[in-house]
Protein backbone atom coordinates (compact mmCIF):
# COMPACT_ATOMS: atom_id res chain seq x y z
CA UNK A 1 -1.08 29.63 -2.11
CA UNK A 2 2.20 28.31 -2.63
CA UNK A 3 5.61 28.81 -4.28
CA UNK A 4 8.02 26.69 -5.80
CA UNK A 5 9.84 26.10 -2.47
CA UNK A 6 6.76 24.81 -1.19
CA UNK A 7 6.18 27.55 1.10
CA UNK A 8 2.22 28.06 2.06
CA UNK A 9 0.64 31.11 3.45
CA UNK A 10 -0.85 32.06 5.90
CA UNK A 11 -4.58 31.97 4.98
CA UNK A 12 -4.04 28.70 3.20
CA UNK A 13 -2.64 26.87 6.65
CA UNK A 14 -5.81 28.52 8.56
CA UNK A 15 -8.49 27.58 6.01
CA UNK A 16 -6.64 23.63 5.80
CA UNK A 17 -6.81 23.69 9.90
CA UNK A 18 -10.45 24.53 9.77
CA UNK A 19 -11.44 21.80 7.23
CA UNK A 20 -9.33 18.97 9.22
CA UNK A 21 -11.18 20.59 12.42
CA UNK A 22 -14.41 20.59 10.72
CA UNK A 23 -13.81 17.04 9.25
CA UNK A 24 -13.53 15.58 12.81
CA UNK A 25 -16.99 17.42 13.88
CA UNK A 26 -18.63 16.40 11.24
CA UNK A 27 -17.38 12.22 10.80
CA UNK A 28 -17.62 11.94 14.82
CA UNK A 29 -21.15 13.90 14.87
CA UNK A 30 -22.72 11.56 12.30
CA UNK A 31 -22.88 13.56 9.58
CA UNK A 32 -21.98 10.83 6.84
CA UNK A 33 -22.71 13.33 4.09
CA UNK A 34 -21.20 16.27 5.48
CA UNK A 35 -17.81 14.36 6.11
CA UNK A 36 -18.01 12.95 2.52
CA UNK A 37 -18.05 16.47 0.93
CA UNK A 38 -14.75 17.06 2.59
CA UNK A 39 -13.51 15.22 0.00
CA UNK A 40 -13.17 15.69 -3.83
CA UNK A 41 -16.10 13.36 -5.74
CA UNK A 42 -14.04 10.86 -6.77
CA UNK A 43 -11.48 11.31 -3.20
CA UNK A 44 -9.99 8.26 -1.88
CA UNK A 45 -9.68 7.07 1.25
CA UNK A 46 -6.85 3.92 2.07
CA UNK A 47 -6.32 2.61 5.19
CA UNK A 48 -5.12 -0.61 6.24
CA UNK A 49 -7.62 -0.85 9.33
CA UNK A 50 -10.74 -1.53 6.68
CA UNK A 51 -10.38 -4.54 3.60
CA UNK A 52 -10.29 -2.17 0.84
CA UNK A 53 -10.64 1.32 -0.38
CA UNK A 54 -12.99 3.50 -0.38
CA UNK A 55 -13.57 6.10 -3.35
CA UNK A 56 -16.04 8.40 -4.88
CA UNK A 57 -19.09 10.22 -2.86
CA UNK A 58 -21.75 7.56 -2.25
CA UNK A 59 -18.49 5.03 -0.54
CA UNK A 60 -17.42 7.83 1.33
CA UNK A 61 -21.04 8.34 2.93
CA UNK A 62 -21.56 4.49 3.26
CA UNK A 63 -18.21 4.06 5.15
CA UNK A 64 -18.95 7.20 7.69
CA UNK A 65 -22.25 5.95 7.97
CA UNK A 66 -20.38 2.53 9.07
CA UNK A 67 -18.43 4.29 11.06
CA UNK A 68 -20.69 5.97 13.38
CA UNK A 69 -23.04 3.28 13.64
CA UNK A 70 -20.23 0.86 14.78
CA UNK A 71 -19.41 3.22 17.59
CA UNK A 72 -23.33 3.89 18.73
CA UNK A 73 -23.50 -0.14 18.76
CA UNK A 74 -20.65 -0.18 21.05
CA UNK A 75 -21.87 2.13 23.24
CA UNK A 76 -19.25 4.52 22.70
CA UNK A 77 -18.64 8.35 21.14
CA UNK A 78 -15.61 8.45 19.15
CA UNK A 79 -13.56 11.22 18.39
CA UNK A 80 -10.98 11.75 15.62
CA UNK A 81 -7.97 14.22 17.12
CA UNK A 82 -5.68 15.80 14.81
CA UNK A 83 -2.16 17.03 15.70
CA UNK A 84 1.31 18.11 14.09
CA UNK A 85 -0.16 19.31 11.02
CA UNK A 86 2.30 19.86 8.13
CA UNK A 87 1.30 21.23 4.89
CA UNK A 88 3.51 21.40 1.91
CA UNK A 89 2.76 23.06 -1.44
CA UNK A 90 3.10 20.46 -4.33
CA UNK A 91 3.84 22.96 -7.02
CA UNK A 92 0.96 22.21 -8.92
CA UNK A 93 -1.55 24.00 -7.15
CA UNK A 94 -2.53 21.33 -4.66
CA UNK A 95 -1.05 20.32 -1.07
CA UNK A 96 0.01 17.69 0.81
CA UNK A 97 -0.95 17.44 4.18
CA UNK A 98 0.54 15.00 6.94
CA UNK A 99 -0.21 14.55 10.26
CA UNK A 100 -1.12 12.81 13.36
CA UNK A 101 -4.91 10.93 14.42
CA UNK A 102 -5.77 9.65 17.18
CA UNK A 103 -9.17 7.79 17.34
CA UNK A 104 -10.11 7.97 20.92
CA UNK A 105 -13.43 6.03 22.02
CA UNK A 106 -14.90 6.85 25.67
CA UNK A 107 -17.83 4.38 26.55
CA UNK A 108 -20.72 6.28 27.63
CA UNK A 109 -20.48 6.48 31.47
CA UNK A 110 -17.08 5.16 31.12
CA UNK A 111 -13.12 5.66 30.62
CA UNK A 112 -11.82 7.42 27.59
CA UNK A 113 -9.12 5.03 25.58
CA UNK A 114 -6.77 5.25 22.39
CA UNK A 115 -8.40 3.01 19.57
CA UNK A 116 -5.48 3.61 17.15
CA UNK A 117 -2.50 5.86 16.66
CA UNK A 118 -1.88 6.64 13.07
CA UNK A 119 -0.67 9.38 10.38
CA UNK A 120 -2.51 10.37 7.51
CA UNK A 121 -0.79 12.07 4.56
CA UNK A 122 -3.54 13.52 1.79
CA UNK A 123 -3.17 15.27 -1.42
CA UNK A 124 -5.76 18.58 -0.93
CA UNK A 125 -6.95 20.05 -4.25
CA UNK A 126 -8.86 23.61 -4.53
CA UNK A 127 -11.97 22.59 -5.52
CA UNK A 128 -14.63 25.75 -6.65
CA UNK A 129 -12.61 28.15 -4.05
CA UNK A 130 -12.92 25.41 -1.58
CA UNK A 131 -9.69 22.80 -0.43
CA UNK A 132 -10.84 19.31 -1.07
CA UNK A 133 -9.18 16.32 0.38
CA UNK A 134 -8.44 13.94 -3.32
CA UNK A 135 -6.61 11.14 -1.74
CA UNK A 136 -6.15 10.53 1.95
CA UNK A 137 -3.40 7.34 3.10
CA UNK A 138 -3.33 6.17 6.43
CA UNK A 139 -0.81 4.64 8.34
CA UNK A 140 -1.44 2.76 11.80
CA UNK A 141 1.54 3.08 14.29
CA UNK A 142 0.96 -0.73 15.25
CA UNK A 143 1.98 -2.01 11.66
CA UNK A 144 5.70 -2.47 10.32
C-alpha cells in the first residue's frame, strides 16, 4: 500500500479512483444506501454547505436521501465530478485523499450549471479488504 515516504502503488490509486467514481454513480443515481457504504460505519462527513455533521450509517443514508430528493424537487439531475486526485499514504495504513468536486445541476430540458466548486480531503481506511472513506472535509471555493 504505502511506505514511509508516503508513496502509494499502483493498484491502491486504481482501486481509490474506482470508489470516488463509484461514489458519484451511486449518491447522484439515488442510491442513499449504496453511497453510505462508501463510508466506514461511523464515517463523517463535514461540510460547511449543510448546519452540521453528518456521522455514522443511518445519517449518511438520511442526508443522500436529502440530497437526491432536493434535486428531483428542483427539477434537476445532479452530478458530483471529481478531478486532481491526490492520494498520500499516512503511514499508518490509511490514506488521505484530496481533490477537486464540482456539483453540476442541469434542469431537465435545460442548461447545465456549476452549483459549487469545492475540495474535499478524506482520511480512507481498509476496511475488510475494502478502502472506506472514515472522515471526509469539504471546503467550498466561495468561503474565506
Amino acid at each position: 500500500m504505502s511506505s514511509s515516504t508516503g508513496v502509494v502503488d499502483a493498484v491502491t490509486v486504481a482501486r481509490l479512483h474506482q470508489l470516488y467514481g463509484r461514489q458519484s454513480h451511486l449518491i447522484d443515481g439515488g442510491d442513499a444506501s449504496g453511497w453510505a457504504q462508501t463510508f466506514t460505519d461511523d464515517g463523517e462527513f463535514h461540510s460547511p454547505s449543510y448546519p452540521e455533521p453528518v456521522s455514522g450509517t443511518d445519517a449518511l443514508i438520511a442526508f443522500a436521501e436529502r440530497f437526491h430528493a432536493g434535486a428531483r424537487a428542483a427539477n434537476d439531475v445532479h452530478r458530483h465530478v471529481i478531478t486532481n486526485v491526490v492520494i498520500d499514504g499516512a503511514g499508518d495504513g490509511s490514506t488521505v485523499v484530496r481533490a477537486y468536486l464540482q456539483i453540476v445541476a442541469t434542469s431537465i430540458g435545460g442548461d447545465s450549471r456549476l452549483v459549487r466548486m469545492t475540495t474535499l480531503t478524506d482520511r480512507v481506511v481498509l476496511v475488510d479488504d475494502r478502502w472506506r472513506i472514515a472522515r471526509r472535509d469539504i471546503r467550498r471555493d466561495d468561503a474565506a
